[in-house]
PDB file of N, CA and C in Angstrom:
ATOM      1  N   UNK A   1      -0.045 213.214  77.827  1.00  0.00           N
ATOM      2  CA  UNK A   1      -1.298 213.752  77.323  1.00  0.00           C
ATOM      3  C   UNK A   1      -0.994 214.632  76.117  1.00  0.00           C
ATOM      4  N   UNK A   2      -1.768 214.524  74.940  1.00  0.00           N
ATOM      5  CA  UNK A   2      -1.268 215.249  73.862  1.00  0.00           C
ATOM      6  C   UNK A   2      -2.188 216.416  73.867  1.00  0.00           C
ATOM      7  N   UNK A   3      -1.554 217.279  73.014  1.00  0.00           N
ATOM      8  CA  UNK A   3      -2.350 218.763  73.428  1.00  0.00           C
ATOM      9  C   UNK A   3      -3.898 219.150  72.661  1.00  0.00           C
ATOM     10  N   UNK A   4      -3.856 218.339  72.056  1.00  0.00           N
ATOM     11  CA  UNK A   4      -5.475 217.558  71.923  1.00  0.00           C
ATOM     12  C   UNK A   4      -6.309 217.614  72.955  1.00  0.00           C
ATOM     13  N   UNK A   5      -5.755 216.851  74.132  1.00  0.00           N
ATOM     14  CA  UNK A   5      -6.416 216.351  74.889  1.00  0.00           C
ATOM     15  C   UNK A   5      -6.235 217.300  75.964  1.00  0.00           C
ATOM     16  N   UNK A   6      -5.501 217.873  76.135  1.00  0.00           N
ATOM     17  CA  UNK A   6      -5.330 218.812  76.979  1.00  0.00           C
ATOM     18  C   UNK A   6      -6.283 220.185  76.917  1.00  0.00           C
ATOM     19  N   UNK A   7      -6.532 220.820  75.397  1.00  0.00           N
ATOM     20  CA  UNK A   7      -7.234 221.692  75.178  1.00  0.00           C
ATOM     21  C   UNK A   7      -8.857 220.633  75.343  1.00  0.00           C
ATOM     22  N   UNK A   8      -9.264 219.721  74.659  1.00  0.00           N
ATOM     23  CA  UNK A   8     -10.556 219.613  75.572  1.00  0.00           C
ATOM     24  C   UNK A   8     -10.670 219.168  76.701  1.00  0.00           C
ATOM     25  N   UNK A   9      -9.831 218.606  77.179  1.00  0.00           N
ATOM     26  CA  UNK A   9     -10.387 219.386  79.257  1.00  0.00           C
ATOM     27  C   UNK A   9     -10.208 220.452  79.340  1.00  0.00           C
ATOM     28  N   UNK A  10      -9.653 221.593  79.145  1.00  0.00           N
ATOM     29  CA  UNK A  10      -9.881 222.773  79.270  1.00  0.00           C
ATOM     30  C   UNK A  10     -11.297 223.136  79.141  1.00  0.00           C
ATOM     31  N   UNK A  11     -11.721 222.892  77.622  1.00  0.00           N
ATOM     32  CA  UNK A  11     -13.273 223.289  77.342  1.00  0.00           C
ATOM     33  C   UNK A  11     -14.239 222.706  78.049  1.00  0.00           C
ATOM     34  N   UNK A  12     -13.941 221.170  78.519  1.00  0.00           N
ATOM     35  CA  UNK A  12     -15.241 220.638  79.035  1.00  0.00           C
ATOM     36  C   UNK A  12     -15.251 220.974  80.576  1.00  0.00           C
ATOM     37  N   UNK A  13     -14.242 221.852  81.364  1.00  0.00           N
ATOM     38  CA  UNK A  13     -14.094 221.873  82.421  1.00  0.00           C
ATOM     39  C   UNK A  13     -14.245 223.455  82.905  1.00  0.00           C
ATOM     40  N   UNK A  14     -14.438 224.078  81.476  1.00  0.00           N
ATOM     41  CA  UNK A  14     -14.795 225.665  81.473  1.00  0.00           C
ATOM     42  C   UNK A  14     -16.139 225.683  80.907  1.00  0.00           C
ATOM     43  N   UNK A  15     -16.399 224.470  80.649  1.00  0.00           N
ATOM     44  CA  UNK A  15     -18.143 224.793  79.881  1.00  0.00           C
ATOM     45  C   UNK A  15     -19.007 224.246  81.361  1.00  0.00           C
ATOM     46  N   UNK A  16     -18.111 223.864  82.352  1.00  0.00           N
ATOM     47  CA  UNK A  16     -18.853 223.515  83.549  1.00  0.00           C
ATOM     48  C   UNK A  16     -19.092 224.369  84.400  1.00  0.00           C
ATOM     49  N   UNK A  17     -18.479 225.525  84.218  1.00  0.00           N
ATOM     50  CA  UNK A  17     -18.518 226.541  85.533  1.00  0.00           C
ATOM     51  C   UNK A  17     -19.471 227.360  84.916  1.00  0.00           C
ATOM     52  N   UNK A  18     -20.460 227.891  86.111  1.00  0.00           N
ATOM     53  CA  UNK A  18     -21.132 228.870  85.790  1.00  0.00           C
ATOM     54  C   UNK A  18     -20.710 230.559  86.235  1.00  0.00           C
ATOM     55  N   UNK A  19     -20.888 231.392  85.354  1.00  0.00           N
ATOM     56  CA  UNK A  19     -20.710 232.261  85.547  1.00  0.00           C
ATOM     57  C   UNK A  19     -20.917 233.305  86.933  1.00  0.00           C
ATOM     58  N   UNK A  20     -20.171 234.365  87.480  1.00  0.00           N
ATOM     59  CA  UNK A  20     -20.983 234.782  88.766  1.00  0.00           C
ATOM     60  C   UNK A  20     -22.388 235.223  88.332  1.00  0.00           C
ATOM     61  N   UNK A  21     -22.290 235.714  87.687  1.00  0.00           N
ATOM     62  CA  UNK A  21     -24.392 236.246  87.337  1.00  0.00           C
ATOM     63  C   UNK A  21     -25.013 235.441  87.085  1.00  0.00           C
ATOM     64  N   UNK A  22     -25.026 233.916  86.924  1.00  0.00           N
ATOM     65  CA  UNK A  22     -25.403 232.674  86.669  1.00  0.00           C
ATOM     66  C   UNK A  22     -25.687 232.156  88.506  1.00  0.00           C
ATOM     67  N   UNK A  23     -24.519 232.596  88.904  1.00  0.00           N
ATOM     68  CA  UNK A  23     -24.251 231.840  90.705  1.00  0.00           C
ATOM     69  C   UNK A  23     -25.356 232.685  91.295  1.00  0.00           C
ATOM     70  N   UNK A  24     -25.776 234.016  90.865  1.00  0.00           N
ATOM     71  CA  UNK A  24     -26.474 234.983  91.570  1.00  0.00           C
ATOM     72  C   UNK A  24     -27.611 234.645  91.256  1.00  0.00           C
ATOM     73  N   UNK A  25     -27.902 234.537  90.141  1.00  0.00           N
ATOM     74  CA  UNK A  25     -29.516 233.840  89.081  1.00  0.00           C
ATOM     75  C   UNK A  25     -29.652 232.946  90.561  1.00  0.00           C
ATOM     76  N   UNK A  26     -29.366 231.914  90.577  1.00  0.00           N
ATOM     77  CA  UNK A  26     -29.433 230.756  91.154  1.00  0.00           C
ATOM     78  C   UNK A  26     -30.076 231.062  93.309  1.00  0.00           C
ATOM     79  N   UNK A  27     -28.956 231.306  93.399  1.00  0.00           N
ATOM     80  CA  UNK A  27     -28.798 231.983  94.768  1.00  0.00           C
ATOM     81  C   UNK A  27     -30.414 232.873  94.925  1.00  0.00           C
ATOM     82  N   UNK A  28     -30.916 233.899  93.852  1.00  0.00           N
ATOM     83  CA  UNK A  28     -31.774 234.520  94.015  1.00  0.00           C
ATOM     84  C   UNK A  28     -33.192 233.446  93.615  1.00  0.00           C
ATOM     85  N   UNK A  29     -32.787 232.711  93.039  1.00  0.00           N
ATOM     86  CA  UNK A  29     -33.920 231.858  92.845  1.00  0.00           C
ATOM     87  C   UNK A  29     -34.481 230.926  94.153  1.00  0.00           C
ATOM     88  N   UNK A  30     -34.168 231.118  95.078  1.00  0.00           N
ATOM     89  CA  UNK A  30     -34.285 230.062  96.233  1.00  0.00           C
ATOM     90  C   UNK A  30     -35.489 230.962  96.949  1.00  0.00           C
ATOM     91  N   UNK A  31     -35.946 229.693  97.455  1.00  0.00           N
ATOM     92  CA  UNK A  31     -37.633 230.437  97.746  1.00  0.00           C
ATOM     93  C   UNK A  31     -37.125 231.204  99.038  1.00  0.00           C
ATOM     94  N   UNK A  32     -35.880 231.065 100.019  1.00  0.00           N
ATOM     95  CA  UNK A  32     -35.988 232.224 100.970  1.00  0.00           C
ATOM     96  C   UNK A  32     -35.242 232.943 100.345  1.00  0.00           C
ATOM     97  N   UNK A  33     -34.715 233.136  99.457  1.00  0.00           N
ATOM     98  CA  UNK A  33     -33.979 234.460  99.189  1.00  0.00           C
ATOM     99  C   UNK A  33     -32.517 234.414  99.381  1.00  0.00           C
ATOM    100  N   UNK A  34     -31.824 235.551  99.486  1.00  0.00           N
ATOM    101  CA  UNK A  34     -30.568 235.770  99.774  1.00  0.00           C
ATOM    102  C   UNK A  34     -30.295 237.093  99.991  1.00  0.00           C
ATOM    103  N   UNK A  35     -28.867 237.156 101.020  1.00  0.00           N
ATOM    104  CA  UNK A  35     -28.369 238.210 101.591  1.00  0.00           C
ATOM    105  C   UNK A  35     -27.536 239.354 100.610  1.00  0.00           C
ATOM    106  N   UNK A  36     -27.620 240.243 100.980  1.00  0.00           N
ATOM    107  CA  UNK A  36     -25.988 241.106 100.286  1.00  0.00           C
ATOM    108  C   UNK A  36     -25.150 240.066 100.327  1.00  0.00           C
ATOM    109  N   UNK A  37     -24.432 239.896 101.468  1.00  0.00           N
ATOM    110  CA  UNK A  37     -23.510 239.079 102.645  1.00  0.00           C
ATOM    111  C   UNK A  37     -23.184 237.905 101.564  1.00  0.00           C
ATOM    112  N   UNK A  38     -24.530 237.115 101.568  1.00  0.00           N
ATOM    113  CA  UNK A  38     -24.116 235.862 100.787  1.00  0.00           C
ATOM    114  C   UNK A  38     -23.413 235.845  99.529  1.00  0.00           C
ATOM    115  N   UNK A  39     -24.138 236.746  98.773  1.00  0.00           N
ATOM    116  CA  UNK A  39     -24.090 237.213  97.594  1.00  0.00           C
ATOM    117  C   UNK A  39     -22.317 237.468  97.453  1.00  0.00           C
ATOM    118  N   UNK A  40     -21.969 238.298  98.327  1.00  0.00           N
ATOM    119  CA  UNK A  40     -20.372 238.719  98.435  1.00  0.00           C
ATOM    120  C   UNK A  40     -19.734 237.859  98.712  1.00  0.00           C
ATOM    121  N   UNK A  41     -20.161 236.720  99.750  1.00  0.00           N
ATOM    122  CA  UNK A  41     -19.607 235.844  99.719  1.00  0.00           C
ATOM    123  C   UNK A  41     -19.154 234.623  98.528  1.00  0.00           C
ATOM    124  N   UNK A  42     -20.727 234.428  98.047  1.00  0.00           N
ATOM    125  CA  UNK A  42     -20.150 233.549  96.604  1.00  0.00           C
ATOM    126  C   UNK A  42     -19.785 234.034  95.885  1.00  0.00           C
ATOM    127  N   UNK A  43     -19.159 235.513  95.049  1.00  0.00           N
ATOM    128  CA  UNK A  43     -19.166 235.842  93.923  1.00  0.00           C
ATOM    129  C   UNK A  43     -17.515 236.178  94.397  1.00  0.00           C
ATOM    130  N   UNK A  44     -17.506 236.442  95.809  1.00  0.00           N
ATOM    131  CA  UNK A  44     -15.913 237.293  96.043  1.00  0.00           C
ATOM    132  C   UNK A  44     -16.092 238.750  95.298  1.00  0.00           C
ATOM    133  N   UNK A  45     -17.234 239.812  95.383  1.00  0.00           N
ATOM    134  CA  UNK A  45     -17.317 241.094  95.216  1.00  0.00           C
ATOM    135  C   UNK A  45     -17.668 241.958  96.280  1.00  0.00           C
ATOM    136  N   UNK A  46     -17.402 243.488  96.360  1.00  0.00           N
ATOM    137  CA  UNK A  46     -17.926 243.840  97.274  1.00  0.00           C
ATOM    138  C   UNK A  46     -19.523 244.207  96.807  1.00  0.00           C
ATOM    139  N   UNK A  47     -19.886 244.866  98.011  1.00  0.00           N
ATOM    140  CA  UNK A  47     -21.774 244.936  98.376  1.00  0.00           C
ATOM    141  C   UNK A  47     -22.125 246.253  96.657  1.00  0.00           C
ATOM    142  N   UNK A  48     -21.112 247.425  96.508  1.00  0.00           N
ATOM    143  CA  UNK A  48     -21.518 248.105  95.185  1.00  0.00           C
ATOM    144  C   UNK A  48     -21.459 247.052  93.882  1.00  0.00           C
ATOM    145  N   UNK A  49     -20.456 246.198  93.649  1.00  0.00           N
ATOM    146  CA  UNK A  49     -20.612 245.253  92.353  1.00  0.00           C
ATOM    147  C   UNK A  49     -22.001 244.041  92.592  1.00  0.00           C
ATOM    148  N   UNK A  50     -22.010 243.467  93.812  1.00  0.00           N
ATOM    149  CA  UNK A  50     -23.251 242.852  93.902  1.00  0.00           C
ATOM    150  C   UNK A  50     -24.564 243.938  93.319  1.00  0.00           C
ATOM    151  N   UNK A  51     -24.531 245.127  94.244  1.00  0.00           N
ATOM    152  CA  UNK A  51     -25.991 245.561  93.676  1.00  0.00           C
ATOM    153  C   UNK A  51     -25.727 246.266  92.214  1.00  0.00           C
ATOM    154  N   UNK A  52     -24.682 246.415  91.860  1.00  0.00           N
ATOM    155  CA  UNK A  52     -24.566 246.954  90.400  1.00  0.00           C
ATOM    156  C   UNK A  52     -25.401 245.782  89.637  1.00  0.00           C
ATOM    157  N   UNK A  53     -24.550 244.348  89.741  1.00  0.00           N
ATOM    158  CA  UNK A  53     -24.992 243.246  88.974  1.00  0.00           C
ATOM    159  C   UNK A  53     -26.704 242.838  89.301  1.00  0.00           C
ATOM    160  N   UNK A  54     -27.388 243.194  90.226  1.00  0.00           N
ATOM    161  CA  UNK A  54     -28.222 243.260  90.384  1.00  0.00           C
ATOM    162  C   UNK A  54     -29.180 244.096  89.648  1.00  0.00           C
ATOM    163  N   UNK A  55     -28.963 245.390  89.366  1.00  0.00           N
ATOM    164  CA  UNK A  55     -29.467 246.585  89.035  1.00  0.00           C
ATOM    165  C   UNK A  55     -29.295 246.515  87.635  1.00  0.00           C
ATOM    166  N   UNK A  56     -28.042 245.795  86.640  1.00  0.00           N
ATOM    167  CA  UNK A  56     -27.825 245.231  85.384  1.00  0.00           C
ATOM    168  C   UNK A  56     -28.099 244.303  85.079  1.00  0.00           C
ATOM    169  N   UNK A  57     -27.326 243.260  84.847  1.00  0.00           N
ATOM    170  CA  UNK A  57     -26.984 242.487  83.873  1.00  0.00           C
ATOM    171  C   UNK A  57     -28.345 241.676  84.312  1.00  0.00           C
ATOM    172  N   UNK A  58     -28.605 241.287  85.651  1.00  0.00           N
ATOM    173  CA  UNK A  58     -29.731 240.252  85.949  1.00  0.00           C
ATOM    174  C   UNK A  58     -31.031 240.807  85.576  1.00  0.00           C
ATOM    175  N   UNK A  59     -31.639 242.373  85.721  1.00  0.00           N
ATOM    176  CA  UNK A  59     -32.669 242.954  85.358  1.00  0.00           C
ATOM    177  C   UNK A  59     -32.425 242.623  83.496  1.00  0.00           C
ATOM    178  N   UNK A  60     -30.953 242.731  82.864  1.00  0.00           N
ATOM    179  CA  UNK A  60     -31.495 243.016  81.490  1.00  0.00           C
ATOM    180  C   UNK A  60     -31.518 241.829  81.005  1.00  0.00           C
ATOM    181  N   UNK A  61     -31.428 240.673  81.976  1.00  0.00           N
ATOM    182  CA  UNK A  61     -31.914 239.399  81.354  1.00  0.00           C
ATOM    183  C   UNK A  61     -33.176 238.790  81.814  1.00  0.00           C
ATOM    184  N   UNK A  62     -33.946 240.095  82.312  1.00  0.00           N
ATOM    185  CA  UNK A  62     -35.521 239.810  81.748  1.00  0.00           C
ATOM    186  C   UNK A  62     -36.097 239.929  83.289  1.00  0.00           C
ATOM    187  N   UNK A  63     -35.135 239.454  84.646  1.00  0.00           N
ATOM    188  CA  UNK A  63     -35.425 239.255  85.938  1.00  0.00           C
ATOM    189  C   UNK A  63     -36.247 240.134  86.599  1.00  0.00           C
ATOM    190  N   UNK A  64     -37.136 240.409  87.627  1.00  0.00           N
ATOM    191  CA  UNK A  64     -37.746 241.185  88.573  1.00  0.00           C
ATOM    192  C   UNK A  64     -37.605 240.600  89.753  1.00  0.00           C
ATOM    193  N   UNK A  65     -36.460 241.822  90.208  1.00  0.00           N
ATOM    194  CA  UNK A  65     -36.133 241.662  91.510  1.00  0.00           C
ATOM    195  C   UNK A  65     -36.489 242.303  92.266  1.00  0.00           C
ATOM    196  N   UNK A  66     -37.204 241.510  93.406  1.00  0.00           N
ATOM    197  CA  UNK A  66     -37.557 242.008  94.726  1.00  0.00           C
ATOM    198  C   UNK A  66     -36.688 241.765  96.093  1.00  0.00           C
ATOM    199  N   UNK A  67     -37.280 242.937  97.184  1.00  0.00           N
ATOM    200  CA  UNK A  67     -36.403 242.674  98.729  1.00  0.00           C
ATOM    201  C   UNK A  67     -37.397 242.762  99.716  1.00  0.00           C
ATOM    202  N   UNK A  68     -36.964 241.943 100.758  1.00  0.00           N
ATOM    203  CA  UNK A  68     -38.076 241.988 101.849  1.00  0.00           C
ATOM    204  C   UNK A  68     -37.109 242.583 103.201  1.00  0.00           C
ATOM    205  N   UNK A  69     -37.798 242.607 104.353  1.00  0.00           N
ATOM    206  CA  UNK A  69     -36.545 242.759 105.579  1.00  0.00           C
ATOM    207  C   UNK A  69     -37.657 241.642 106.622  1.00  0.00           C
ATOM    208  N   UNK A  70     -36.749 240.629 106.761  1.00  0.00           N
ATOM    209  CA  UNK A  70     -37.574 239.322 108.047  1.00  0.00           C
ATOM    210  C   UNK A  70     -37.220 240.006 109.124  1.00  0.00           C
ATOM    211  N   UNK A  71     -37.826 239.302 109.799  1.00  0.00           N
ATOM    212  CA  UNK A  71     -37.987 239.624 111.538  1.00  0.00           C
ATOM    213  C   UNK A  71     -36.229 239.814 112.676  1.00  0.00           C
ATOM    214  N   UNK A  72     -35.500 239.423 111.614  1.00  0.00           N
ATOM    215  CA  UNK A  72     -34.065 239.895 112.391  1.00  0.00           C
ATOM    216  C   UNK A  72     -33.538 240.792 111.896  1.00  0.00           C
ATOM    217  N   UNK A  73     -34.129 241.971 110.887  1.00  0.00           N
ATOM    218  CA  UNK A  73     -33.432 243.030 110.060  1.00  0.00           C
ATOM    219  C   UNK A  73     -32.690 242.638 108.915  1.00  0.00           C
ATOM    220  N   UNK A  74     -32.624 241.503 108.469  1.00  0.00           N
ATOM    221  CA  UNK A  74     -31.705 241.335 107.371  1.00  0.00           C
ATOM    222  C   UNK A  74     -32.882 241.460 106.271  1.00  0.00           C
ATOM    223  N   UNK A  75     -32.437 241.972 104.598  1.00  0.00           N
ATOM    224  CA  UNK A  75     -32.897 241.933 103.985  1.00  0.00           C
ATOM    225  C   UNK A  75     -32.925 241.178 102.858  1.00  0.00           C
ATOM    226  N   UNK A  76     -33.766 240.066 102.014  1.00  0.00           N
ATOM    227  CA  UNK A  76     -33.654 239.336 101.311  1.00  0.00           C
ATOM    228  C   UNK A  76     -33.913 239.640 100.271  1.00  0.00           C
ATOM    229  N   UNK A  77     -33.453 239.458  99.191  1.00  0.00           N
ATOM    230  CA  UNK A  77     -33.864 239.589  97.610  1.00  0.00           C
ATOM    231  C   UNK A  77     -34.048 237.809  97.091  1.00  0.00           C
ATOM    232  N   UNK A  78     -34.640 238.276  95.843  1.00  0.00           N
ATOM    233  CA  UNK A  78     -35.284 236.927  95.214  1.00  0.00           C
ATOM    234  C   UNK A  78     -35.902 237.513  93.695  1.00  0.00           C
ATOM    235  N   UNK A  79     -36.030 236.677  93.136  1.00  0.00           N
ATOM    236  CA  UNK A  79     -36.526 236.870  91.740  1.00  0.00           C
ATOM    237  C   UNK A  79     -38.206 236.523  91.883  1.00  0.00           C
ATOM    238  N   UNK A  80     -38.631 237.581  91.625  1.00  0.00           N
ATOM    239  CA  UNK A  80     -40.040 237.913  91.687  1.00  0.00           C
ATOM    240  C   UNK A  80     -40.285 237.091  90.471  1.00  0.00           C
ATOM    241  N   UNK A  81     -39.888 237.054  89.322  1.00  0.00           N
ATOM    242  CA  UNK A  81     -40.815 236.656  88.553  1.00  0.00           C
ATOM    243  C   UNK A  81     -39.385 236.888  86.749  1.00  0.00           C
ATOM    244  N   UNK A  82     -39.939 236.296  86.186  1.00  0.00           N
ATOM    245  CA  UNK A  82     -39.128 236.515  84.523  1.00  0.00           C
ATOM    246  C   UNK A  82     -39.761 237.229  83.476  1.00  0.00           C
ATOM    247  N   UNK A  83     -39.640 238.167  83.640  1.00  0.00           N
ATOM    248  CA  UNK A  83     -40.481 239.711  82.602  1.00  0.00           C
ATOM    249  C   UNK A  83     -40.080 239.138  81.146  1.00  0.00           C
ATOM    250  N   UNK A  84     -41.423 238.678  80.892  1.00  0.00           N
ATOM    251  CA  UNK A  84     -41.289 238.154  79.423  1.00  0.00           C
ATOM    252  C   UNK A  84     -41.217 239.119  77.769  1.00  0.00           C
ATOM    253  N   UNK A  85     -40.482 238.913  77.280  1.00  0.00           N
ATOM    254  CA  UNK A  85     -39.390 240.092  76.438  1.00  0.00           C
ATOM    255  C   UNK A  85     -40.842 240.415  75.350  1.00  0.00           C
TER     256      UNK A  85
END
């Protein structure tokens, strides 16, 4: 493989992954919601960098985030809505 070819699989195989605040976008977009828990689980952060990234980067890309607590005590977040700039 010449290094041509080597550097674009690199790119086309790094332009495929989405970012963790991209994985969280996503995750929060689901009509039931999502956990802390989950959240830590897909990103591999603990529960302060989840709600940091919550409280940042996803609010300053326009998001409104909401939390509920269902009938077993867990609490769900979800994207209320896209606060138009």
């Amino acid at each position: 493989m010449s290094k041509t070819a080597k550097t674009n699989a690199k790119k086309s195989s790094s332009a495929k992954r989405k970012s963790k605040t991209e994985q969280l976008i996503g995750l929060l977009s689901r009509a039931s919601g999502v956990t802390i828990e989950e959240m830590m689980k897909a990103t591999g952060w603990q529960c302060h960098s989840v709600r940091g990234c919550l409280a940042g980067a996803i609010k300053k890309k326009g998001h409104e985030i909401s939390s509920e607590v269902d009938n077993d005590s867990a609490r769900h977040y979800h994207i209320k809505s896209k606060v138009s700039a």
